[in-house]
C-alpha atoms as a PDB file:
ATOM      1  CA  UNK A   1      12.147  -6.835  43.162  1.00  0.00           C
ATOM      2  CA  UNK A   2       9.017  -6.957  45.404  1.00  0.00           C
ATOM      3  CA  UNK A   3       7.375  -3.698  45.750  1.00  0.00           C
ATOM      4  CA  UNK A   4       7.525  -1.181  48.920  1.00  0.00           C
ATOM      5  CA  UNK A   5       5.220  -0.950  50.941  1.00  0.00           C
ATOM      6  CA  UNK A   6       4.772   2.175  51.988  1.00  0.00           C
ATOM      7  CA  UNK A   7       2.361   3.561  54.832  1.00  0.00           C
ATOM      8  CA  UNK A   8       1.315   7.201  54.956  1.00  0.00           C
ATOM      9  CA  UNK A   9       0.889   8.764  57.843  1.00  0.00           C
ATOM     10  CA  UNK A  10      -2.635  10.098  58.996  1.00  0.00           C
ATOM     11  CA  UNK A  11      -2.048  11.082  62.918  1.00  0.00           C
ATOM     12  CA  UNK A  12       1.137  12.240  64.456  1.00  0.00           C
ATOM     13  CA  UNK A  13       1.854  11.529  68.402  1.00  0.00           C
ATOM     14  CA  UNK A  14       3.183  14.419  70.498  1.00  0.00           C
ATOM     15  CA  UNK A  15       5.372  13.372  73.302  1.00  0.00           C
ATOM     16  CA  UNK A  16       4.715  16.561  75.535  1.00  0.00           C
ATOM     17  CA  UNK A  17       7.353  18.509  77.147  1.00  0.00           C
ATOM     18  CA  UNK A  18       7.599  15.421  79.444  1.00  0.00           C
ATOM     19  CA  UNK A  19       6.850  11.602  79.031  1.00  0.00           C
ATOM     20  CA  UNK A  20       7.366  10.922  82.684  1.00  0.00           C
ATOM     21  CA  UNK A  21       3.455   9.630  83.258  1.00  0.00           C
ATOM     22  CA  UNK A  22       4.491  11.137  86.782  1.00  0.00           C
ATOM     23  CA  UNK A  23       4.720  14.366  85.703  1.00  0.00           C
ATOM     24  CA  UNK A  24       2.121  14.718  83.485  1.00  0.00           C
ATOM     25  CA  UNK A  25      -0.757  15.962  86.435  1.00  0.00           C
ATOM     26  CA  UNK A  26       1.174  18.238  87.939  1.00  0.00           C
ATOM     27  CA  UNK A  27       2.573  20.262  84.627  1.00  0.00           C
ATOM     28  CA  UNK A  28      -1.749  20.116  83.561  1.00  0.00           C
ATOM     29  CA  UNK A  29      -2.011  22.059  86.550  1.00  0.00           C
ATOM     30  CA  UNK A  30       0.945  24.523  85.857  1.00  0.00           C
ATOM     31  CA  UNK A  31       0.765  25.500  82.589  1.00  0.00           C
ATOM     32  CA  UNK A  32      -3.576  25.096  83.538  1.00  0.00           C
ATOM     33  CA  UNK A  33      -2.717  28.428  85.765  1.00  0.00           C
ATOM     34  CA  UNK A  34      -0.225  29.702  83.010  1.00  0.00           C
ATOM     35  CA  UNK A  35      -2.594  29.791  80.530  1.00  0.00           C
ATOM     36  CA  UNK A  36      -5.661  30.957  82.702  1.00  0.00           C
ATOM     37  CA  UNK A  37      -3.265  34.211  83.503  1.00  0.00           C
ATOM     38  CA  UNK A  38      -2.721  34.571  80.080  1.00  0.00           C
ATOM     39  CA  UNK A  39      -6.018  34.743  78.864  1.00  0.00           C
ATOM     40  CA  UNK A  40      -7.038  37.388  81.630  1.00  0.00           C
ATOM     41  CA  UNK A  41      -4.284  39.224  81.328  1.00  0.00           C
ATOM     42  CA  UNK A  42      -4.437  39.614  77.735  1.00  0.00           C
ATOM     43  CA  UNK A  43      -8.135  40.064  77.781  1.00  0.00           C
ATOM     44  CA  UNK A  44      -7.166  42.251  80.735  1.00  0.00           C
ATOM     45  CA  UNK A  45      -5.334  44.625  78.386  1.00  0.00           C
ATOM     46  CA  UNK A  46      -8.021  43.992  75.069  1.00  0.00           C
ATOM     47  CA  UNK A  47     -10.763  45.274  77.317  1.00  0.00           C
ATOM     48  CA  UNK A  48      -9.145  48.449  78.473  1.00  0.00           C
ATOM     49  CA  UNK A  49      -7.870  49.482  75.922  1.00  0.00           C
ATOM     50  CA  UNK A  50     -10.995  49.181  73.709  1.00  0.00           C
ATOM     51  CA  UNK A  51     -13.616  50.868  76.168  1.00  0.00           C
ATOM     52  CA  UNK A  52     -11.265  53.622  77.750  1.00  0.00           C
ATOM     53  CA  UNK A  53     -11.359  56.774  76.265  1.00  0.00           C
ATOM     54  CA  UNK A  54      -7.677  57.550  77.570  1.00  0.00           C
ATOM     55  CA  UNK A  55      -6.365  54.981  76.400  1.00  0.00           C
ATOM     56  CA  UNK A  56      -7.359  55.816  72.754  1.00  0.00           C
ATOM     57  CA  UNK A  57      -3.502  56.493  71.589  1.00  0.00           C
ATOM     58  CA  UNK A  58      -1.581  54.811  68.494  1.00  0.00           C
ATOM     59  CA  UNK A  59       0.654  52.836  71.250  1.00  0.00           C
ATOM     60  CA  UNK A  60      -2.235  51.643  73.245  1.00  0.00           C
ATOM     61  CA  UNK A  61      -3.714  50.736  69.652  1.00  0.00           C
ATOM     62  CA  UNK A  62      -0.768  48.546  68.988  1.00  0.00           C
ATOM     63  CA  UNK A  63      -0.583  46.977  72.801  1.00  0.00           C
ATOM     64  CA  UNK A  64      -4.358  45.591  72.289  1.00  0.00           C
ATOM     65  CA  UNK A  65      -3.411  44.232  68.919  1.00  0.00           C
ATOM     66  CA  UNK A  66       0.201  42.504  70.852  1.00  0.00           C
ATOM     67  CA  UNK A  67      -2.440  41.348  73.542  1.00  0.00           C
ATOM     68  CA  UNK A  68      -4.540  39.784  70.711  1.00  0.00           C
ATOM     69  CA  UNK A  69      -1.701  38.230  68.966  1.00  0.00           C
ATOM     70  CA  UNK A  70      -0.230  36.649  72.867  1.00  0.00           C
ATOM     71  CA  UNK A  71      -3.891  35.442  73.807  1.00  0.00           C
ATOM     72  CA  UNK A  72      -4.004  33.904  70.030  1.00  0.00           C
ATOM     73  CA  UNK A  73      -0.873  32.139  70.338  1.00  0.00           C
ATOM     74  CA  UNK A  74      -1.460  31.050  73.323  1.00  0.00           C
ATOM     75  CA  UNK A  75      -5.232  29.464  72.078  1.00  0.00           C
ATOM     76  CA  UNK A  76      -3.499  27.561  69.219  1.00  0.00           C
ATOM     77  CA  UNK A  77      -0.865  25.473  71.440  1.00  0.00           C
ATOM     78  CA  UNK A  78      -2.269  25.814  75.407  1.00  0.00           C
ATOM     79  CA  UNK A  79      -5.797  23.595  75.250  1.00  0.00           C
ATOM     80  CA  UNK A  80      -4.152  20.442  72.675  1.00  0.00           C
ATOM     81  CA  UNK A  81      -1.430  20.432  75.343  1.00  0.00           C
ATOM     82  CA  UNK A  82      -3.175  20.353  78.061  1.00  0.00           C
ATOM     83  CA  UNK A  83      -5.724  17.774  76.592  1.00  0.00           C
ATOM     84  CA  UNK A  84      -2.710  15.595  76.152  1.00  0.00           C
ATOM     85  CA  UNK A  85      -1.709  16.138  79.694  1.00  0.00           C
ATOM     86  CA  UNK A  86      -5.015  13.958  80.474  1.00  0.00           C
ATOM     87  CA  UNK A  87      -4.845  11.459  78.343  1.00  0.00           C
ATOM     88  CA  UNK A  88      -2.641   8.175  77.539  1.00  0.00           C
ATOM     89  CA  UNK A  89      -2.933   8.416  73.689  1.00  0.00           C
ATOM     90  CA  UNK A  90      -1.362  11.818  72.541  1.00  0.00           C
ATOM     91  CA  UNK A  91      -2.555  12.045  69.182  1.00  0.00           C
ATOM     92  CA  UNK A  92      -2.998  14.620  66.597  1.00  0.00           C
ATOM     93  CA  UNK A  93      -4.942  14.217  63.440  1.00  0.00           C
ATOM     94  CA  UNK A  94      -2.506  15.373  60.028  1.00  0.00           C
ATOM     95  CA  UNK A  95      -4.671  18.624  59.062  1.00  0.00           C
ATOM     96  CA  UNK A  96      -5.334  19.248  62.775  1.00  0.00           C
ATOM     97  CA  UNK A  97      -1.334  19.049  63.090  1.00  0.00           C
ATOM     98  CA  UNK A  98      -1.358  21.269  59.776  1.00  0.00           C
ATOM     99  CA  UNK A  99      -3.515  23.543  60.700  1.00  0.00           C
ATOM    100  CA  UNK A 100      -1.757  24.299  64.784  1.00  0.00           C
ATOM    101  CA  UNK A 101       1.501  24.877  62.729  1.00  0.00           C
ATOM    102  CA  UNK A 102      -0.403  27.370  60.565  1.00  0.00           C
ATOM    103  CA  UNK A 103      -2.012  29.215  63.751  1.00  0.00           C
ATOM    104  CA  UNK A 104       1.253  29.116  65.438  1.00  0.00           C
ATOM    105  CA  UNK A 105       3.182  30.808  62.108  1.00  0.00           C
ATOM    106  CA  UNK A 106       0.497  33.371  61.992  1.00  0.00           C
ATOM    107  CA  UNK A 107       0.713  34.468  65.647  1.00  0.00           C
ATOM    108  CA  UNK A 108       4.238  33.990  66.271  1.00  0.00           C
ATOM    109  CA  UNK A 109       5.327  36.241  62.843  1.00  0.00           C
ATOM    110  CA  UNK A 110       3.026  38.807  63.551  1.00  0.00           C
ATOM    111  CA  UNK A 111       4.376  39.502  67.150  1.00  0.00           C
ATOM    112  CA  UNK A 112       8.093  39.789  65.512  1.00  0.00           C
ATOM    113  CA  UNK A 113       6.489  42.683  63.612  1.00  0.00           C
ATOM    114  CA  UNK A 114       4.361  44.003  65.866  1.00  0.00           C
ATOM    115  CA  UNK A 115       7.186  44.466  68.488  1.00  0.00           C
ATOM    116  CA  UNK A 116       8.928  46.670  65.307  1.00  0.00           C
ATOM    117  CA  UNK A 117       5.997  48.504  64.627  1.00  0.00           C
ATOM    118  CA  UNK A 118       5.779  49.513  68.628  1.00  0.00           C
ATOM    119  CA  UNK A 119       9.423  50.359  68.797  1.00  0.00           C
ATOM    120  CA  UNK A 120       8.968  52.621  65.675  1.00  0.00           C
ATOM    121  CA  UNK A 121       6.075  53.835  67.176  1.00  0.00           C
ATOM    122  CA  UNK A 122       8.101  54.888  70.208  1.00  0.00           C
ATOM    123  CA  UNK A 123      10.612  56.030  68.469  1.00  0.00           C
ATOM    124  CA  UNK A 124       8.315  58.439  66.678  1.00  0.00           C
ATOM    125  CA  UNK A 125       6.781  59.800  70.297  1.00  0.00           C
ATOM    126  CA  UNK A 126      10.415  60.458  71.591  1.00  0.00           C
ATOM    127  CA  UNK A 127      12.127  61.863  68.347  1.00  0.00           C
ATOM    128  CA  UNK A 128       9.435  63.400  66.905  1.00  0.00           C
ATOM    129  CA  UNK A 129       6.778  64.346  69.705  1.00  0.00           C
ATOM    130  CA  UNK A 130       5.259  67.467  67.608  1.00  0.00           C
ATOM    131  CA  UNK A 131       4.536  65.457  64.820  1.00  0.00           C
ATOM    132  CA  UNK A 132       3.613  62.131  66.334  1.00  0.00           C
ATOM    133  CA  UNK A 133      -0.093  62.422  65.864  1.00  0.00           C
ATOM    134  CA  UNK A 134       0.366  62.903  61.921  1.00  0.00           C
ATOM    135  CA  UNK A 135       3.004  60.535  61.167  1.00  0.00           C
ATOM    136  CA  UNK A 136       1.488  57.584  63.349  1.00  0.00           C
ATOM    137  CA  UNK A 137      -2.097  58.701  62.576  1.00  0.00           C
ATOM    138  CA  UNK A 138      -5.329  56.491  62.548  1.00  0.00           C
ATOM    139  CA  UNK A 139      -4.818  55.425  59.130  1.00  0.00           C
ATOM    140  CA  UNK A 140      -1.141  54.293  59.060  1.00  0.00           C
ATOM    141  CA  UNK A 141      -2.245  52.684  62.553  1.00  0.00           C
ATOM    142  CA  UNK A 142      -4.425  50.332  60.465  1.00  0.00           C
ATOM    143  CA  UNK A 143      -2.161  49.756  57.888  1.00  0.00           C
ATOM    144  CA  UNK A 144       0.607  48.705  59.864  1.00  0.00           C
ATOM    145  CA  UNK A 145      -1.589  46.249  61.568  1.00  0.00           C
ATOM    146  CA  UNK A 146      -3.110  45.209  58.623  1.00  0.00           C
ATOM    147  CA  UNK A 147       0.521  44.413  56.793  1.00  0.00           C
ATOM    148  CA  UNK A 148       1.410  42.368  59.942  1.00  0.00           C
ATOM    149  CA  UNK A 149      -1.191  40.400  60.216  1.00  0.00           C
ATOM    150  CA  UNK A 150      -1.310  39.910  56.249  1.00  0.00           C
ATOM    151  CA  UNK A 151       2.625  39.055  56.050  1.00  0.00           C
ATOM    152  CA  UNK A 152       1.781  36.526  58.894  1.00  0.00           C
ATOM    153  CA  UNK A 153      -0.776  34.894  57.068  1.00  0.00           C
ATOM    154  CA  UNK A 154       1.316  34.728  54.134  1.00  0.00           C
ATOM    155  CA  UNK A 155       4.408  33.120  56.130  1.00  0.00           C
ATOM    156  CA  UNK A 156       2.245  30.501  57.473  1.00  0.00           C
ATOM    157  CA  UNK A 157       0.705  29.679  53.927  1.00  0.00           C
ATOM    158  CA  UNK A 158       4.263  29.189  52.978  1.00  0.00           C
ATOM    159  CA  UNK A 159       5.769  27.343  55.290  1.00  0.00           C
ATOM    160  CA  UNK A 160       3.486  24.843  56.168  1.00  0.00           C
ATOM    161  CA  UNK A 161       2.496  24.248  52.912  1.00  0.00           C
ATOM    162  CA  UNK A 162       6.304  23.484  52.747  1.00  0.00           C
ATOM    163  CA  UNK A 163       6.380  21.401  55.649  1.00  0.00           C
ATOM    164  CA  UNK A 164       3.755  19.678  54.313  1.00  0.00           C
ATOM    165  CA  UNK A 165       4.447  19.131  50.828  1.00  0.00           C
ATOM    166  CA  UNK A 166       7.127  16.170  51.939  1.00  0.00           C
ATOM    167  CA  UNK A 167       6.251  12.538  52.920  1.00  0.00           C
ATOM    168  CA  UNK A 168       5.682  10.978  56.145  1.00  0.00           C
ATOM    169  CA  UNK A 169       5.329   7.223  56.392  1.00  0.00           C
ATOM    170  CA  UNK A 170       6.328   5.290  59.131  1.00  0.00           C
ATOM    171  CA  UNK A 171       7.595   7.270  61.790  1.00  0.00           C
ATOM    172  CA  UNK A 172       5.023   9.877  63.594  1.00  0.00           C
ATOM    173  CA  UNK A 173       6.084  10.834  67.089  1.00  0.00           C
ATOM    174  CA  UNK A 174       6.881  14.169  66.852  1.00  0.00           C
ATOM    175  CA  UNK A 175       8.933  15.321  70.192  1.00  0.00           C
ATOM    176  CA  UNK A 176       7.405  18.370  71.017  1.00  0.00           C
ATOM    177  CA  UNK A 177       4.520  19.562  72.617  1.00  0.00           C
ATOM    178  CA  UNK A 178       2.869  21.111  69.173  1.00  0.00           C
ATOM    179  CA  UNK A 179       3.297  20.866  65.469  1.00  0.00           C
ATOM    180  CA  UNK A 180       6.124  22.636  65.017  1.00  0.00           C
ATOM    181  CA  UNK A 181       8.603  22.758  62.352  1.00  0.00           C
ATOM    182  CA  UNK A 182      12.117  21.343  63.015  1.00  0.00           C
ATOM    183  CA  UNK A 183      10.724  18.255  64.659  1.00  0.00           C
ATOM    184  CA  UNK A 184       8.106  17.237  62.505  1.00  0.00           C
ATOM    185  CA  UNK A 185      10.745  17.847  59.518  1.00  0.00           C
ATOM    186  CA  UNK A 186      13.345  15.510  61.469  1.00  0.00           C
ATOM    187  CA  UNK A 187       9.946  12.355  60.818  1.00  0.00           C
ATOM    188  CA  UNK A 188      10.446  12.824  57.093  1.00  0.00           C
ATOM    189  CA  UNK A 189      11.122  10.004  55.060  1.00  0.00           C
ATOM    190  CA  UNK A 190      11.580  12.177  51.743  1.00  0.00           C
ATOM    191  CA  UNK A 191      14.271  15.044  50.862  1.00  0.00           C
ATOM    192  CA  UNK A 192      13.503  17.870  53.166  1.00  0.00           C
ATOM    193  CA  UNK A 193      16.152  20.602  51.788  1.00  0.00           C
ATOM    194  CA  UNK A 194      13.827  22.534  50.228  1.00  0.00           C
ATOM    195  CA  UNK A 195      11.217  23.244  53.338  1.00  0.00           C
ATOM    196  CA  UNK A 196      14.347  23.427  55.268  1.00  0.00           C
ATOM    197  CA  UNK A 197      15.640  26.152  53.532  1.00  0.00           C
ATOM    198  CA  UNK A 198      12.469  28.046  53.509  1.00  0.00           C
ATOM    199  CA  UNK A 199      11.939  27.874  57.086  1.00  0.00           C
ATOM    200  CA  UNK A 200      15.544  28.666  57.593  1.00  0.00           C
ATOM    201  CA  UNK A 201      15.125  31.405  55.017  1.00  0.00           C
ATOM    202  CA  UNK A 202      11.999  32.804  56.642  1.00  0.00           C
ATOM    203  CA  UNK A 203      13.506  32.561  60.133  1.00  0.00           C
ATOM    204  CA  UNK A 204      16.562  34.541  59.630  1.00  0.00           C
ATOM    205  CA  UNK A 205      14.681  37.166  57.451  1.00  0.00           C
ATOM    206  CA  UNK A 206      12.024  37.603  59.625  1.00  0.00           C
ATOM    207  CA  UNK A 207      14.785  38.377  62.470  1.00  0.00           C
ATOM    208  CA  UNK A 208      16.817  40.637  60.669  1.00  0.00           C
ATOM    209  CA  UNK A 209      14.128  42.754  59.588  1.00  0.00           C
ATOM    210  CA  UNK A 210      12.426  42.960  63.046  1.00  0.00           C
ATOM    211  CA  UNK A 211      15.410  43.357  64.714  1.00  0.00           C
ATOM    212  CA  UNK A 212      16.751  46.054  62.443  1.00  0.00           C
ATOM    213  CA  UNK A 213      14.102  48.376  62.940  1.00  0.00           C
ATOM    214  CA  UNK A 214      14.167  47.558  66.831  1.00  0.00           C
ATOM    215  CA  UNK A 215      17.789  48.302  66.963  1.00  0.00           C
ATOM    216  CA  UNK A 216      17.845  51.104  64.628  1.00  0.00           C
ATOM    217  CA  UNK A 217      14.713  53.020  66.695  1.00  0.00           C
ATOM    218  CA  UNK A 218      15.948  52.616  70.025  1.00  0.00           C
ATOM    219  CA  UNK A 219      19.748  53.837  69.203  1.00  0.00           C
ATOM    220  CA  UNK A 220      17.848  56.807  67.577  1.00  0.00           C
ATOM    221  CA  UNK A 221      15.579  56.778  70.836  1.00  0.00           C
ATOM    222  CA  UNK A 222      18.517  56.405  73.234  1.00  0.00           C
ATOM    223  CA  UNK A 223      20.257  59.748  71.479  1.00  0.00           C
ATOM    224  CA  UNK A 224      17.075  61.768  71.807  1.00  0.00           C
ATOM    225  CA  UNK A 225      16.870  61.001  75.474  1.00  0.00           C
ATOM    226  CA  UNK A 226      20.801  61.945  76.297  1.00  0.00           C
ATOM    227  CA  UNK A 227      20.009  65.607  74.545  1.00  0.00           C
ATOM    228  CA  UNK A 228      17.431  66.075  77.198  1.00  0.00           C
ATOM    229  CA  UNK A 229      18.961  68.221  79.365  1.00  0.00           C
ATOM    230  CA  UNK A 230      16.911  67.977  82.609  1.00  0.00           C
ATOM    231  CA  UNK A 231      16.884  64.313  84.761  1.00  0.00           C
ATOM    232  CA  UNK A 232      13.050  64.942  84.864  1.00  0.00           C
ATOM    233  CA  UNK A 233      12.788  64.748  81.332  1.00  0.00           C
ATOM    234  CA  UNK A 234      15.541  61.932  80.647  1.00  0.00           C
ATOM    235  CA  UNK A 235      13.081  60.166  83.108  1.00  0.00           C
ATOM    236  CA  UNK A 236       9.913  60.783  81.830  1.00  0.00           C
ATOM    237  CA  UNK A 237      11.196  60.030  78.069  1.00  0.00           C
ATOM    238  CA  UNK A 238      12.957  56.521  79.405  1.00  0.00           C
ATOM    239  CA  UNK A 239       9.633  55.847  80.701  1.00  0.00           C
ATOM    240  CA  UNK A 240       7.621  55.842  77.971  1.00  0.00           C
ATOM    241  CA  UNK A 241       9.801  53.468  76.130  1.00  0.00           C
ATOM    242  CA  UNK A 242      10.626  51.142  79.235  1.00  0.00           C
ATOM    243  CA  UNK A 243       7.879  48.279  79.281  1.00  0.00           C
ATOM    244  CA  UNK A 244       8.245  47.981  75.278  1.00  0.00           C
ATOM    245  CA  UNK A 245      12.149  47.705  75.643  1.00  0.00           C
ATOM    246  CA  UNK A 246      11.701  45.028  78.224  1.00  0.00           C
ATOM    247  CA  UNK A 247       8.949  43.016  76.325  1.00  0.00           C
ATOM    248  CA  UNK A 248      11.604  42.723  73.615  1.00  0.00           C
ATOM    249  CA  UNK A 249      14.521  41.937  75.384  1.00  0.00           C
ATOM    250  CA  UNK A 250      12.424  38.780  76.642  1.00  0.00           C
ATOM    251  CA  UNK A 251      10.906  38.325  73.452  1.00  0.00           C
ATOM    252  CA  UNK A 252      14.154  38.233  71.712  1.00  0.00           C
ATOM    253  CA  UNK A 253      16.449  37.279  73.938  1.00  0.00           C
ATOM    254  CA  UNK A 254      14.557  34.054  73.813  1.00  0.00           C
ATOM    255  CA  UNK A 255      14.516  33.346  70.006  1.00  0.00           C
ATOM    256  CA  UNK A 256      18.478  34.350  69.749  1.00  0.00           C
ATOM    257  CA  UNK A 257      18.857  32.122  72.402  1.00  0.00           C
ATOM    258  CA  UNK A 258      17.453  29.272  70.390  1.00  0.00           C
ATOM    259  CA  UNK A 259      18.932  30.105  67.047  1.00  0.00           C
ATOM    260  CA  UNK A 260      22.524  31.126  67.687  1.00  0.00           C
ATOM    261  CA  UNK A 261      23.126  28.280  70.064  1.00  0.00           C
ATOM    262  CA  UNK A 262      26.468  26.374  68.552  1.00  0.00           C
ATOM    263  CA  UNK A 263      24.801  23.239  66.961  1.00  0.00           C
ATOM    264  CA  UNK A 264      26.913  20.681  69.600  1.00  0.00           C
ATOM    265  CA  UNK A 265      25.047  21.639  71.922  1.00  0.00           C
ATOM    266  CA  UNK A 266      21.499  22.112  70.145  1.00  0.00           C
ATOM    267  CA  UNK A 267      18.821  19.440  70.742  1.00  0.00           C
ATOM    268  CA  UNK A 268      15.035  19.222  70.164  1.00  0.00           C
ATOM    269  CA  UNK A 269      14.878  19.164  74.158  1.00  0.00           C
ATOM    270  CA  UNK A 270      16.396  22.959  73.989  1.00  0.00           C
ATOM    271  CA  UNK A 271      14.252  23.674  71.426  1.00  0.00           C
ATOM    272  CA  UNK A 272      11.087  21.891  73.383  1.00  0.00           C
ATOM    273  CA  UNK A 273      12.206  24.556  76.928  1.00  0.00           C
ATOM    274  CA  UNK A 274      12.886  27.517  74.553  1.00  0.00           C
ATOM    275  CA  UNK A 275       9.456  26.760  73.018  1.00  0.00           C
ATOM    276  CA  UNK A 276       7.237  27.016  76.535  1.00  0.00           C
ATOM    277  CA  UNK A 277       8.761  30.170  77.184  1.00  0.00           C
ATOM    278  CA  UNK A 278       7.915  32.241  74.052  1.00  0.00           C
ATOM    279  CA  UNK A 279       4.677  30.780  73.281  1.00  0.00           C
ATOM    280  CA  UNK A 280       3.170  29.965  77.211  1.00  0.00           C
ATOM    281  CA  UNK A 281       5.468  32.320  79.153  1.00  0.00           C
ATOM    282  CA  UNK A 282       5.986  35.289  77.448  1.00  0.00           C
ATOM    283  CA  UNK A 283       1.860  35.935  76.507  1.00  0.00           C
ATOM    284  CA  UNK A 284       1.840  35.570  80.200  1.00  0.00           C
ATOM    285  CA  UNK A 285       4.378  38.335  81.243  1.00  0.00           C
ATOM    286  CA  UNK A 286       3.797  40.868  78.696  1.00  0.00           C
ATOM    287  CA  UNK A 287       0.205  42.102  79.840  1.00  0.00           C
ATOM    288  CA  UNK A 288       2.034  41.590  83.793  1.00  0.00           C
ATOM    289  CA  UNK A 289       5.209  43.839  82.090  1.00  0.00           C
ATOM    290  CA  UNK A 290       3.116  46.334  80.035  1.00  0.00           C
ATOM    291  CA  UNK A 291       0.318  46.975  83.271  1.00  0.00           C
ATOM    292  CA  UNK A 292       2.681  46.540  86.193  1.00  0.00           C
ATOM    293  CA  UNK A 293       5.064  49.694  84.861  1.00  0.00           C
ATOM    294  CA  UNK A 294       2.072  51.734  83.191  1.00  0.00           C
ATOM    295  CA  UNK A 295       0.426  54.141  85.091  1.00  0.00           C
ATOM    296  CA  UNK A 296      -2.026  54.892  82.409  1.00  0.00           C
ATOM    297  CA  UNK A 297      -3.345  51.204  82.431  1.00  0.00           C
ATOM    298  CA  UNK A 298      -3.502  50.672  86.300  1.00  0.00           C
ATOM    299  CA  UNK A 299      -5.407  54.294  86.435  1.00  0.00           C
ATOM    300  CA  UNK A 300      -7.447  52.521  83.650  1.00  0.00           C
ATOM    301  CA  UNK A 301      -7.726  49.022  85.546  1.00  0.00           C
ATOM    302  CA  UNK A 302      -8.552  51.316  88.713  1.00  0.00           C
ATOM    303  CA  UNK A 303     -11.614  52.910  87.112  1.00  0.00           C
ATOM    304  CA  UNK A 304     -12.838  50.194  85.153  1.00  0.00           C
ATOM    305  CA  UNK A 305     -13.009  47.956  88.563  1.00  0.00           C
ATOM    306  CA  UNK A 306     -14.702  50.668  90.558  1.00  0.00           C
ATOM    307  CA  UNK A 307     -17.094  52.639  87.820  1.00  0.00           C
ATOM    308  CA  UNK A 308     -17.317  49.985  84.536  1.00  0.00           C
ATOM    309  CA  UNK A 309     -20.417  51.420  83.773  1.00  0.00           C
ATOM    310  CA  UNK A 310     -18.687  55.296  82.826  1.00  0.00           C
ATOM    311  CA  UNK A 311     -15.859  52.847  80.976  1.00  0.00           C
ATOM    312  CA  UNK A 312     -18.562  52.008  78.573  1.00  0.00           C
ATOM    313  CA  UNK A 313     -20.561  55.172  78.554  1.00  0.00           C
ATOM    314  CA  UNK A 314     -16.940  57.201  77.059  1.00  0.00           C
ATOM    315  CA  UNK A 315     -16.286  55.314  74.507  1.00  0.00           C
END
């Protein structure tokens, strides 16, 4: 029997969210905008709430740490995409694929939590206003960002080192617009149960956990706010909560969307459109959601455009 010859790969080819050479201008100069308002807007929110002394509360604490974890997101997959927007040969180097997958995990874990560590936080303010101050203090602040970024460090070690750990040999045209999982387990020419499992594992976990304490704090939340007996106060409570609730909604809704679709009608292309909108789309809304319904942060946008200097000076 004549041996096989076997080629490894060393690149991988993204096909982009379109391969119509058409399209592939105007998209640069979409997601080019997309991406610009994302970095402002997150940067936006970074900025205030660093050097405004009002702003100096746990939930503010955990916005600028969301705003660092959209704008970091957004870093790892925007600039290769639109770099391959420009260009005829769409390539990707094998640790440079590695290593996007890895930033990607990191980001993309820690806003699950982070999103459960602001809806506790919430729930705290609502249910437990006297004691809000000690229970969500400065230390348990850092330790609950700390432990999110940590566990999302230690989910991307994981998983790519799963995703990496099989072969690929001849096939490398991954259809997607980044390294991401599903698709560049689908070029495999070796037994991919076991990283399968683990990112399936990891998924659903990651979900359930996040999701529980979302659930479980805002059905807590919503009882606190029907005791209230005045309108004024069911108002003032609701709107405390109200950005964060619809940040998750969008945040979720989108991920539920792509995992509990029946599997008839799932396709990488799904996947691909589901993809844009939680790692391009979402970083773009949230600072838009969070600012837009805040009164706090536009009073804090208001003086920091008209009197930076006195931002600076308070902190």
């Amino acid at each position: 029997m004549a041996p096989r010859n076997i080629s490894h790969v060393t690149e991988f080819i993204l096909v982009g969210v379109s391969d119509r050479p058409e399209l592939q201008i105007p998209l640069f100069f979409v997601f080019l905008v997309i991406y610009i308002l994302t970095a402002a807007g997150n940067l936006g929110i970074i900025t205030l709430t660093t050097v405004d002394s009002r702003l100096q509360t746990p939930m503010y604490f955990f916005l600028r740490h969301l705003a660092v974890i959209n704008f970091g997101n957004s870093t790892v997959i925007a600039p290769k995409m639109l770099i391959n927007f420009l260009v005829t040969k769409k390539t990707t180097l094998y640790y440079e694929c590695a290593t996007q997958l890895g930033g990607f995990l990191v980001f993309i874990v820690a806003e699950i939590f982070m999103l459960a560590v602001m809806a506790y936080d919430r729930y705290v303010a609502i249910c437990n206003p006297l004691l809000y101050m000690v229970v969500v203090s400065r230390h348990v602040c850092l330790l609950l960002v700390s432990i999110t970024y940590f566990y999302g460090f230690c989910t991307a070690i994981v998983v790519s080192s799963c995703v990496f750990s099989v072969s690929y040999c001849s096939s490398n045209k991954i259809n997607h617009f980044y390294c991401d999982n599903v698709p560049l387990l689908a070029l495999s020419c070796s037994d991919t149960y076991l990283p399968e499992t683990v990112v399936f594992i990891s998924a659903a976990t990651n979900l359930f956990f996040s999701m529980s304490i979302v659930l479980v704090s805002y059905f807590n939340i919503v009882l606190s706010i029907l005791r209230i007996r005045s309108t004024e106060g069911r108002k003032k409570a609701f709107s405390t909560c109200a950005s964060h609730m619809m940040a998750v909604t969008v945040f979720y809704g989108t991920l539920l969307f792509m995992y509990l679709q029946p599997q008839t009608n799932h396709s990488l292309d799904t996947d691909k459109m589901a993809s844009v909108f939680y790692t391009l789309v979402i970083p773009m809304l949230n600072p838009m959601i969070y600012s837009l319904r805040n009164k706090d942060v536009k009073a804090a946008l208001w003086r920091f455009v008209t009197n930076p200097w006195n931002s600076f000076k308070s902190m």
